[in-house]
N, C-alpha and C. Protein backbone atom coordinates (compact mmCIF):
# COMPACT_ATOMS: atom_id res chain seq x y z
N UNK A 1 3.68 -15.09 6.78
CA UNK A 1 3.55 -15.50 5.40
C UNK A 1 2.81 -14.42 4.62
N UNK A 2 3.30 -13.87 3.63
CA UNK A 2 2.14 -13.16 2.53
C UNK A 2 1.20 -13.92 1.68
N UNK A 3 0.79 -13.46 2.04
CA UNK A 3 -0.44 -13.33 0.60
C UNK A 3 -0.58 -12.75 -0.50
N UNK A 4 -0.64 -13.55 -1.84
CA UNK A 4 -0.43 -12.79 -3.19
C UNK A 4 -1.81 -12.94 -3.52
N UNK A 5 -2.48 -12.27 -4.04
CA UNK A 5 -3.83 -12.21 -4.95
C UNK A 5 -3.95 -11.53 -5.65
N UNK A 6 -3.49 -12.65 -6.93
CA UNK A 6 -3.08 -12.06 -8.31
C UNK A 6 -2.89 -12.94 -8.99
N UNK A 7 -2.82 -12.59 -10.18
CA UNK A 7 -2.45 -13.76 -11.44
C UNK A 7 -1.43 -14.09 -11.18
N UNK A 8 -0.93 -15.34 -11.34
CA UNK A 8 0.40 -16.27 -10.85
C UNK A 8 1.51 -15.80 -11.61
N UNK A 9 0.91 -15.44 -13.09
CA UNK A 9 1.90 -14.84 -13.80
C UNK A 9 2.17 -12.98 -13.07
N UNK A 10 1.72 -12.49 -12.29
CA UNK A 10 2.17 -11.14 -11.94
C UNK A 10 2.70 -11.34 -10.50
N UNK A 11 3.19 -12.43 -10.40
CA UNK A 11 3.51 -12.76 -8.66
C UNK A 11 4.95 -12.54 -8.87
N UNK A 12 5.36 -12.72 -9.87
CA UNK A 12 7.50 -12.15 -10.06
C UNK A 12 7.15 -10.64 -10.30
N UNK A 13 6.33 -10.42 -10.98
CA UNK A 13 6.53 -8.66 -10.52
C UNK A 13 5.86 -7.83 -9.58
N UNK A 14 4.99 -8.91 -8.85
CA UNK A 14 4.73 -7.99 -7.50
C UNK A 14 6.02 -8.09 -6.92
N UNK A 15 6.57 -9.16 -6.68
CA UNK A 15 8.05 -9.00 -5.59
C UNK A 15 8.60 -8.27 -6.35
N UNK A 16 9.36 -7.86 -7.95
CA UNK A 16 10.33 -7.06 -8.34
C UNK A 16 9.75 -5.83 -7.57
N UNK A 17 8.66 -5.23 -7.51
CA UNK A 17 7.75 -3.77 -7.39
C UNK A 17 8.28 -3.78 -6.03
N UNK A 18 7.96 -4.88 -5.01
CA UNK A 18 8.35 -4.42 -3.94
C UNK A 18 9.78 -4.55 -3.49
N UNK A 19 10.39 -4.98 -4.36
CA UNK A 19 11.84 -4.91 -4.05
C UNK A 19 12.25 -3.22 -4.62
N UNK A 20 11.84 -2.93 -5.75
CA UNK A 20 11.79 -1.29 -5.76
C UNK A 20 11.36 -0.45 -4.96
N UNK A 21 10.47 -1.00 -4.38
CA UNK A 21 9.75 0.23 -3.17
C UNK A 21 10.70 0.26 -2.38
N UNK A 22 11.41 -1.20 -1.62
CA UNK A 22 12.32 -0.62 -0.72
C UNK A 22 13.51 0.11 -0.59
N UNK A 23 14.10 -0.35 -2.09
CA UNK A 23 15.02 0.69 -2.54
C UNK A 23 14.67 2.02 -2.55
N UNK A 24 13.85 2.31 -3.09
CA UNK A 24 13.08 3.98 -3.55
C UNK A 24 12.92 4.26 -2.36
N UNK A 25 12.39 4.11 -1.38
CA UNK A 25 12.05 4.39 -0.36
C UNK A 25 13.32 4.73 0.83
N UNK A 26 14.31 4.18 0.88
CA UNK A 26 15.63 4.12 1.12
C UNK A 26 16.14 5.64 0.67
N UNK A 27 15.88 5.17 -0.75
CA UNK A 27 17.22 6.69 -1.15
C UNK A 27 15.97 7.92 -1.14
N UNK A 28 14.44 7.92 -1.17
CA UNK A 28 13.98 9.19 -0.58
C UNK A 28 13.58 9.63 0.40
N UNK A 29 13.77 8.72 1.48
CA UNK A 29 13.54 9.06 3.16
C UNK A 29 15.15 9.33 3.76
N UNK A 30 15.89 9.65 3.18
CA UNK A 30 16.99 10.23 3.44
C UNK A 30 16.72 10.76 4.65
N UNK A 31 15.59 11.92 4.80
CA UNK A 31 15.93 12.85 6.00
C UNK A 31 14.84 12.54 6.65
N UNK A 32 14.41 11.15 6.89
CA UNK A 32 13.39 10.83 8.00
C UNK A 32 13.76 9.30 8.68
N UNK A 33 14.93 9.22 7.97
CA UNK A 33 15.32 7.69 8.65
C UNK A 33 17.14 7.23 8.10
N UNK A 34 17.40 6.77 9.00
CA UNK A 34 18.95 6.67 8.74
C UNK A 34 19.18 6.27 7.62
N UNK A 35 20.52 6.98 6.93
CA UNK A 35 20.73 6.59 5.46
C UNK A 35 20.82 4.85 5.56
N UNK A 36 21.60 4.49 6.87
CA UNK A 36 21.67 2.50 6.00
C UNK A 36 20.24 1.50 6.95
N UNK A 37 18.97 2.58 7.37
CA UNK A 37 17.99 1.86 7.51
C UNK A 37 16.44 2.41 7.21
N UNK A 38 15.50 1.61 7.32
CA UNK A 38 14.27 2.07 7.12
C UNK A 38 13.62 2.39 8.07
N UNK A 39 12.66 3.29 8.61
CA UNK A 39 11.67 3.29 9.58
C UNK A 39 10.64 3.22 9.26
N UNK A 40 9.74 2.40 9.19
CA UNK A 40 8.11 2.99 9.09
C UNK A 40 7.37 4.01 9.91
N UNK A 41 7.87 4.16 11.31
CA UNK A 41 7.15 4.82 12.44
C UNK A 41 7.61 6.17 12.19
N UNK A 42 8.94 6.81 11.41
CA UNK A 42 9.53 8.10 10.97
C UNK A 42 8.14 8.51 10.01
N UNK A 43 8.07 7.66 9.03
CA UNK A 43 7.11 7.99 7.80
C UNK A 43 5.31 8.25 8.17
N UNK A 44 5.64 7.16 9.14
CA UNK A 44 4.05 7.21 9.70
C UNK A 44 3.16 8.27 10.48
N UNK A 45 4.57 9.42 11.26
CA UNK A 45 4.60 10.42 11.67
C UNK A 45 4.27 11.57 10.83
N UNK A 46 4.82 11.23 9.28
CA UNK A 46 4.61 12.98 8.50
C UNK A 46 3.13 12.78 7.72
N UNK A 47 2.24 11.94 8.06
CA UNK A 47 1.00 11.49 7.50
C UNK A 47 0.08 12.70 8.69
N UNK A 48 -0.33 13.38 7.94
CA UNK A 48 -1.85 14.75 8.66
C UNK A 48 -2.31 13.92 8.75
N UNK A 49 -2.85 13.55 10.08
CA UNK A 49 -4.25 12.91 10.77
C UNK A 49 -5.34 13.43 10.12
N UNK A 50 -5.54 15.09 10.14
CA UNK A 50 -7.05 15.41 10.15
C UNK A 50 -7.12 15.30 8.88
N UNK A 51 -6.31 15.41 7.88
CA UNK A 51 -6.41 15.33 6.41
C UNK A 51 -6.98 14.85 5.92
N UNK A 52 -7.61 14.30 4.59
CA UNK A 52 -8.67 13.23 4.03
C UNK A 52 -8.15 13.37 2.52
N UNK A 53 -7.49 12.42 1.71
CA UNK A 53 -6.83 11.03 2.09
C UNK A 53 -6.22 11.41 3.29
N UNK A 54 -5.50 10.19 4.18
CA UNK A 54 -4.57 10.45 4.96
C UNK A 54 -3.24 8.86 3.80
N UNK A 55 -2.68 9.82 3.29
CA UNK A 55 -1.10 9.08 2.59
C UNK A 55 -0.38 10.23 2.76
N UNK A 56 1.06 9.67 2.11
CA UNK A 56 2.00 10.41 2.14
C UNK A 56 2.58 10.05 0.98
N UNK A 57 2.38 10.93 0.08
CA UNK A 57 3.69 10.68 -1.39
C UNK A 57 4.70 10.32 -1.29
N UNK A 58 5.23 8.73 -1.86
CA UNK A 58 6.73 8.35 -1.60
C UNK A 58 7.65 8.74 -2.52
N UNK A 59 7.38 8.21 -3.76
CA UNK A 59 7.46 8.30 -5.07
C UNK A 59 6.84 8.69 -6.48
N UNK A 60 6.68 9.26 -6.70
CA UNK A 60 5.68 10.30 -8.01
C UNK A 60 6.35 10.24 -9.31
N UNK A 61 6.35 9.16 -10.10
CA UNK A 61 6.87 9.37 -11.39
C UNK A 61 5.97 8.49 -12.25
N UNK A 62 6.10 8.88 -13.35
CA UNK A 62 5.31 8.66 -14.44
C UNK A 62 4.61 6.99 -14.23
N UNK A 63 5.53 6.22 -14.10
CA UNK A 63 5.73 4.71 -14.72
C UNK A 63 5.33 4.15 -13.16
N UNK A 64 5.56 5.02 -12.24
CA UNK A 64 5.08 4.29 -11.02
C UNK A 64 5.09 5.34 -10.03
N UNK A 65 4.15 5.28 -8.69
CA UNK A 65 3.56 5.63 -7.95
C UNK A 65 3.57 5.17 -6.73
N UNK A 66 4.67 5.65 -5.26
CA UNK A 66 4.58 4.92 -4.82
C UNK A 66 3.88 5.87 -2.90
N UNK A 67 2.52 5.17 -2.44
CA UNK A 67 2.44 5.78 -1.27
C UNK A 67 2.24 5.08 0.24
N UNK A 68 2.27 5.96 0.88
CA UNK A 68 1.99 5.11 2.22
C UNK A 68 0.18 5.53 2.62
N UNK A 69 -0.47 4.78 2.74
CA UNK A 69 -2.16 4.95 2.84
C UNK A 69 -2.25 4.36 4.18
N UNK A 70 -3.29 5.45 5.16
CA UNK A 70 -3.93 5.03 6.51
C UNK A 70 -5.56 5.94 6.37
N UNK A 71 -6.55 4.32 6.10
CA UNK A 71 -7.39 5.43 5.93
C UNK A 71 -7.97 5.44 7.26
N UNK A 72 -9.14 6.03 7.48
CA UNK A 72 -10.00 6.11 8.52
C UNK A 72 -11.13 5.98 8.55
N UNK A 73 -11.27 4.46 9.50
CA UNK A 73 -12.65 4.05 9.41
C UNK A 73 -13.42 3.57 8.10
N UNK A 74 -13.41 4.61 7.15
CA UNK A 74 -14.37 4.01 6.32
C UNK A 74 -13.72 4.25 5.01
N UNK A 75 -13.00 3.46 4.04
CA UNK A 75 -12.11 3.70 3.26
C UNK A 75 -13.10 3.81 1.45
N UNK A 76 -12.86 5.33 1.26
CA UNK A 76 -13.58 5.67 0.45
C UNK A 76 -13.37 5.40 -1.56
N UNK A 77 -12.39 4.29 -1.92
CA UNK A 77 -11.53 4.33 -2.74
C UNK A 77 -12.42 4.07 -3.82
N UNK A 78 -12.56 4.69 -5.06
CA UNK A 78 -12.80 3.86 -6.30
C UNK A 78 -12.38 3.48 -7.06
N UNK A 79 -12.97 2.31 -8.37
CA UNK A 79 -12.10 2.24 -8.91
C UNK A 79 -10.88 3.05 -9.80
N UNK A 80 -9.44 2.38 -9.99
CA UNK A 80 -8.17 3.54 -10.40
C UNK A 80 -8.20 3.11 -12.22
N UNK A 81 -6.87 3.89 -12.74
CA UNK A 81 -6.84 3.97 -14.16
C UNK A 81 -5.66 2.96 -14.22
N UNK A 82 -4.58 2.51 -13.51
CA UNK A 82 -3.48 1.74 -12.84
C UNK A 82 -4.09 0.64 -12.41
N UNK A 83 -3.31 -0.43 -12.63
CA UNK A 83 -3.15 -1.08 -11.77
C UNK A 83 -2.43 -1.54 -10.62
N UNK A 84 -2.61 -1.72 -9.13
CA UNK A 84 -1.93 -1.50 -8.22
C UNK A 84 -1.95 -2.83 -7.08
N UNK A 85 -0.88 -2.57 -6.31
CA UNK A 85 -0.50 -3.32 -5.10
C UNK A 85 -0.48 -2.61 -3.94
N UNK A 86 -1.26 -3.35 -2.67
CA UNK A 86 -0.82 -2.73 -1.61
C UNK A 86 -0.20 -3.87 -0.83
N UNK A 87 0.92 -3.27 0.21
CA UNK A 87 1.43 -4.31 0.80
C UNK A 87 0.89 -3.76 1.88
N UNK A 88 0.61 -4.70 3.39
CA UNK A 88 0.12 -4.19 4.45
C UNK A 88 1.20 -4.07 5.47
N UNK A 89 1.67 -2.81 5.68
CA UNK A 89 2.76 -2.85 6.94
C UNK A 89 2.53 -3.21 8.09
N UNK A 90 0.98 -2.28 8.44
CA UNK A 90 0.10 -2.64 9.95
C UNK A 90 -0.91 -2.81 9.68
N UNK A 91 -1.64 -3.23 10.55
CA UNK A 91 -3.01 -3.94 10.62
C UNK A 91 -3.15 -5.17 10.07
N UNK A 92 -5.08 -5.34 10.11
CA UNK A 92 -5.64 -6.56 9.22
C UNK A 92 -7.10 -6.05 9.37
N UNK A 93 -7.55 -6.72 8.63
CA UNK A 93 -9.29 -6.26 8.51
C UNK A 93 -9.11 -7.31 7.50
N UNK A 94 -10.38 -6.93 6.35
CA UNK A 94 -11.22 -7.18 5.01
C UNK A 94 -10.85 -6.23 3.92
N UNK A 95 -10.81 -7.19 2.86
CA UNK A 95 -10.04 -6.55 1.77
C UNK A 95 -11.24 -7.27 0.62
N UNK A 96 -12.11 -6.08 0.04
CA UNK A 96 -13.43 -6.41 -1.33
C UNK A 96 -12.43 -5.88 -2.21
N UNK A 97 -12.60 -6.66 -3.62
CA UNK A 97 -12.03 -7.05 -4.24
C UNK A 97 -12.95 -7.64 -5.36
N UNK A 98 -13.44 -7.27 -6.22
CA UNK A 98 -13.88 -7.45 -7.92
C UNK A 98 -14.92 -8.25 -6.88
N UNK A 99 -16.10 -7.79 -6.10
CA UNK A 99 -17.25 -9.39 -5.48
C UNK A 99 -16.92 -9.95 -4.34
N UNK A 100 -15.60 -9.94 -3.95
CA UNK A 100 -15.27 -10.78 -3.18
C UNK A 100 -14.38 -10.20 -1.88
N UNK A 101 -14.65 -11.05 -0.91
CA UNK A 101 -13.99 -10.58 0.09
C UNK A 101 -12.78 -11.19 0.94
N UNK A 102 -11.96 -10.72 1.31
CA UNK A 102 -10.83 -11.66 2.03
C UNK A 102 -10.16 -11.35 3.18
N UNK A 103 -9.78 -11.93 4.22
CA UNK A 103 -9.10 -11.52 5.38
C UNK A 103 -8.05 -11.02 4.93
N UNK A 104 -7.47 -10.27 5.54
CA UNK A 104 -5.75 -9.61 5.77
C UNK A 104 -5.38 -9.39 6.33
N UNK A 105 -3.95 -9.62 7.01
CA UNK A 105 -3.10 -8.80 8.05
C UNK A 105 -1.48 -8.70 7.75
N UNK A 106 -1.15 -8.19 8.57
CA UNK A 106 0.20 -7.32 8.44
C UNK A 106 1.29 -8.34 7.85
N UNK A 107 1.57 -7.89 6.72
CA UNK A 107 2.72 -8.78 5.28
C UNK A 107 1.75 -9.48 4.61
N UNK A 108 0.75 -8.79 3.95
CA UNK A 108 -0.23 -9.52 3.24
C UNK A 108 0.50 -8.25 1.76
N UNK A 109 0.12 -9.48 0.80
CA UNK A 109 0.23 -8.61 -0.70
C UNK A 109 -0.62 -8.74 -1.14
N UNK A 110 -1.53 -7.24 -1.84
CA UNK A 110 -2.82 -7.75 -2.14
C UNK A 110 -2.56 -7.01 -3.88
N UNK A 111 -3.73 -7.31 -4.91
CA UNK A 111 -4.05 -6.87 -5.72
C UNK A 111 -5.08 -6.56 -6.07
N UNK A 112 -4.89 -4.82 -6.80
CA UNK A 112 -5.89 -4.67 -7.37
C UNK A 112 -5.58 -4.01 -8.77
N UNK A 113 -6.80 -4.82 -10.14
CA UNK A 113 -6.85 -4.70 -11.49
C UNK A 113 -7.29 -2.94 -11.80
N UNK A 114 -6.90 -2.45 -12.55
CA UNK A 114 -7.18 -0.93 -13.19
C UNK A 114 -8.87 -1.12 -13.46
N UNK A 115 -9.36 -0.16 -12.79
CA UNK A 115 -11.00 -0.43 -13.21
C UNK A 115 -12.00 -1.17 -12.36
N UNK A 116 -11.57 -1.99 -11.48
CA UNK A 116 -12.11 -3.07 -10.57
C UNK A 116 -12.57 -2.54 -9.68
N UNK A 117 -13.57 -2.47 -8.73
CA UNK A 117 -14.04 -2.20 -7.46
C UNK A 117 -13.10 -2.92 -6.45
N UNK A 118 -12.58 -1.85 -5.60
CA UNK A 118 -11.51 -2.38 -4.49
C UNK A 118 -11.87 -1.68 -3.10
N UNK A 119 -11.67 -2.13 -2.02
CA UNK A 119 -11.84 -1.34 -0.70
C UNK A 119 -11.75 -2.46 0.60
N UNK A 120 -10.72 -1.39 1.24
CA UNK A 120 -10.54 -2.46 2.95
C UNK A 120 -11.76 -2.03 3.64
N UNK A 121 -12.12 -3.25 4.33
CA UNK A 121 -13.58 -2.90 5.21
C UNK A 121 -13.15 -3.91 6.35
N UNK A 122 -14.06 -3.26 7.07
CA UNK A 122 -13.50 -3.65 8.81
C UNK A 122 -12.25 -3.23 9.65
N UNK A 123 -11.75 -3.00 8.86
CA UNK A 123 -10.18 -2.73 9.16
C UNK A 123 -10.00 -2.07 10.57
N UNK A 124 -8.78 -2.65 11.02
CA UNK A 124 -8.17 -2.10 12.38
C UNK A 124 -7.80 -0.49 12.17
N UNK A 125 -7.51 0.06 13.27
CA UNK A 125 -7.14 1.51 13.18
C UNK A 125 -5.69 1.75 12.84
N UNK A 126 -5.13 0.64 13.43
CA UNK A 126 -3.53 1.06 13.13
C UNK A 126 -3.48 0.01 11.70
N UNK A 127 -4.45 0.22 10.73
CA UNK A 127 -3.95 -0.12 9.38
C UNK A 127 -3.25 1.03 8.47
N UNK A 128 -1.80 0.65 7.88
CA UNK A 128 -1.08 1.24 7.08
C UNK A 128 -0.62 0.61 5.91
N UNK A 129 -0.88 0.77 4.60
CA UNK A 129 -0.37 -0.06 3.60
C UNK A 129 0.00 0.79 2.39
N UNK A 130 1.26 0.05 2.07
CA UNK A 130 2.15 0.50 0.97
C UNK A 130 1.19 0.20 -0.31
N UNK A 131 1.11 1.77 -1.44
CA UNK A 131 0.26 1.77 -2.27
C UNK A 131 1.08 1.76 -3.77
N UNK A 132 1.29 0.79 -4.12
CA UNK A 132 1.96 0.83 -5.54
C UNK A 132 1.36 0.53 -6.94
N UNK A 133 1.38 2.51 -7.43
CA UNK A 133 0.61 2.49 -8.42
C UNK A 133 1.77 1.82 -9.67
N UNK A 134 1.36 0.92 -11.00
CA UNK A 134 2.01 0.97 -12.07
C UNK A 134 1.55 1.13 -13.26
């Protein structure tokens, strides 16, 4: 089951967003996963370990932003100028959030407001989540 945490009124366009990601994601992983399927474990591969962020740019355009995020250990994020969604592919941990804190795990939809204090804490190692800036 997912989890939405968000205004009830932005719960039809978190699913439209993620029904775009999978499309977008489709026609630009062309050469890391079969044209009529998806892989996550292809994508999860071109992510630099030693790097800091550790994402991978999916999508880069004006109106939206779309990445794959694995942080490590201690997830350093502040607040953004966007407001955004992450969906969780892998893992679960703790997800702070404007004060507050909440469990998560893998097919959780979370939100976060432009400006808000946001950050996963506790989190498992094999956490990976889809970052959709709009």
């Amino acid at each position: 089951m997912v989890k939405i945490i968000l205004h009830p009124k932005k719960k039809l366009l978190a699913l439209m967003l993620l029904f775009m990601v999978i499309t977008s994601v489709k026609a630009q992983l062309a050469e890391v996963a079969q044209p009529d399927s998806f892989q996550l474990d292809s994508i999860i591969q071109l992510i630099d370990e030693p790097k800091e962020p550790r994402f991978i740019n999916i999508v880069d355009k004006e109106e939206i932003k779309i990445y794959l995020y694995h942080p490590d250990r201690i997830d350093m994020q502040k607040p953004h100028t966007k407001d955004e969604y992450y969906f969780v592919a892998t893992g679960s941990g703790k997800y702070f959030y404007d004060g507050r804190t909440i469990d998560f795990k893998q097919g959780d939809l979370l939100f976060a407001e432009a400006g808000k204090d946001h950050k996963f804490v506790d989190f498992t190692s094999d956490l990976f989540v889809w970052v959709i800036f709009y």
